[in-house]
Protein backbone atom coordinates (compact mmCIF):
# COMPACT_ATOMS: atom_id res chain seq x y z
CA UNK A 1 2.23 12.08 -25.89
CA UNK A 2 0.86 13.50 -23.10
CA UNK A 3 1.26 12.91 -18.93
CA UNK A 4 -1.27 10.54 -18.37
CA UNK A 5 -1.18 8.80 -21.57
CA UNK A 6 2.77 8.16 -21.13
CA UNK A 7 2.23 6.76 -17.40
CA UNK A 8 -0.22 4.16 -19.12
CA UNK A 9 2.90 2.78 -21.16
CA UNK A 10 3.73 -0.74 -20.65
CA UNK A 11 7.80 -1.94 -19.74
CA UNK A 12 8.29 -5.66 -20.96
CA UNK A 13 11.04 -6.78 -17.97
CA UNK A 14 13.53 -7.41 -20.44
CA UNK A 15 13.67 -4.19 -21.59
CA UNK A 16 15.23 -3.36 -17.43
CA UNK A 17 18.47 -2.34 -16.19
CA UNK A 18 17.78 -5.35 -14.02
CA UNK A 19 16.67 -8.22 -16.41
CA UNK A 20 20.41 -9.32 -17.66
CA UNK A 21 22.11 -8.96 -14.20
CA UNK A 22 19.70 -11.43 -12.62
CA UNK A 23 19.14 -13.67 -15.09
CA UNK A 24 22.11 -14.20 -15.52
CA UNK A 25 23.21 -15.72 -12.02
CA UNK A 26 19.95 -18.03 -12.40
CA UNK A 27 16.58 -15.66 -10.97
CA UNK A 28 13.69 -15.82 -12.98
CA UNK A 29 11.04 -13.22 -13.68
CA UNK A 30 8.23 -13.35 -12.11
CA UNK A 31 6.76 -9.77 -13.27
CA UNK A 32 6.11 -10.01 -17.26
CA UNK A 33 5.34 -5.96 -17.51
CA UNK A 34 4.81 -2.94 -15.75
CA UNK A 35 3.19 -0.24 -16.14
CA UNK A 36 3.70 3.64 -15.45
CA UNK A 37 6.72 5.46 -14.82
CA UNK A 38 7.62 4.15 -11.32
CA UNK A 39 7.40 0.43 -11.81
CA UNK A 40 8.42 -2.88 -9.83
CA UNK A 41 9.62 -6.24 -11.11
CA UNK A 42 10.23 -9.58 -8.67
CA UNK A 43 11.96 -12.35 -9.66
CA UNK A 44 13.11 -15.50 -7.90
CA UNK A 45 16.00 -17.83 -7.41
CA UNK A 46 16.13 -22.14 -7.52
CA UNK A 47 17.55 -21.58 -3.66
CA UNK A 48 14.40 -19.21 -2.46
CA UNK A 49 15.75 -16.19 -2.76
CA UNK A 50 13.16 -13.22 -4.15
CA UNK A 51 13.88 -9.44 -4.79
CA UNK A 52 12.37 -6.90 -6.04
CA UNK A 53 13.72 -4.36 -8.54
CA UNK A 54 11.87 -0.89 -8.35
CA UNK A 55 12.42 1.74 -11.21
CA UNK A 56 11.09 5.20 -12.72
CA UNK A 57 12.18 6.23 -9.52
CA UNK A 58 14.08 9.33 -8.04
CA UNK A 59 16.60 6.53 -7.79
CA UNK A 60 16.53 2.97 -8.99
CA UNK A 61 16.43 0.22 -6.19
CA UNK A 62 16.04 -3.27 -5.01
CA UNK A 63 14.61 -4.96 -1.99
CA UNK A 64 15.31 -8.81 -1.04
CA UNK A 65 13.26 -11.03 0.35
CA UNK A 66 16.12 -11.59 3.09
CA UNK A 67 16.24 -7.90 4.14
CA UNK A 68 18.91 -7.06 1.97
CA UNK A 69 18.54 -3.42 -0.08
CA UNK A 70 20.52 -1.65 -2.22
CA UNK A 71 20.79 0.38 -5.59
CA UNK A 72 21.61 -0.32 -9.14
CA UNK A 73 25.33 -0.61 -8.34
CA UNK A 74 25.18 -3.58 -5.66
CA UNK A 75 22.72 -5.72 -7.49
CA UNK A 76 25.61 -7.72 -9.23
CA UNK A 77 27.43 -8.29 -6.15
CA UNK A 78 24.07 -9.61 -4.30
CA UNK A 79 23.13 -11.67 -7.16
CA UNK A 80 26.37 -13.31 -7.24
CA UNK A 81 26.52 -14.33 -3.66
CA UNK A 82 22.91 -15.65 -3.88
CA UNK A 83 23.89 -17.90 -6.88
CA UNK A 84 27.20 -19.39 -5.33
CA UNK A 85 25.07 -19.93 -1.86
CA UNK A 86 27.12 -17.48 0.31
């Protein structure tokens, strides 16, 4: 497979590094797929919360709707604290 055609590849979300952390303290997808290598997913929570989970990248992030940022390693934490409304 070539360049281009491989950045024309779709990711289903539940194939992400992401999907089982966030599901699992209550977010829902919102993104279905992405496509490329660089891709961004956003889910949301029952209480309002929203973040966005960016990878491909040089380095895999996330970006909340409350300001909040990290990388792969602090999602959990986050996640947690959204779903026991701290």
């Amino acid at each position: 497979m070539d360049f281009q055609a491989a950045n024309q590849t779709m990711h289903a979300i539940e194939t992400q590094w992401h999907y089982d952390i966030l599901t699992r303290h209550g977010f829902h997808a919102e993104t279905p797929s992405a496509q490329g290598f660089v891709r961004s997913y956003t889910y949301t929570h029952p209480t309002g919360a929203s973040v966005m989970c960016v990878t491909g990248s040089n380095t895999d992030y996330w970006r909340a709707g409350d300001g909040s940022q990290g990388f792969w390693t602090s999602l959990e934490d986050w996640a947690a604290s959204v779903s026991a409304g701290v």
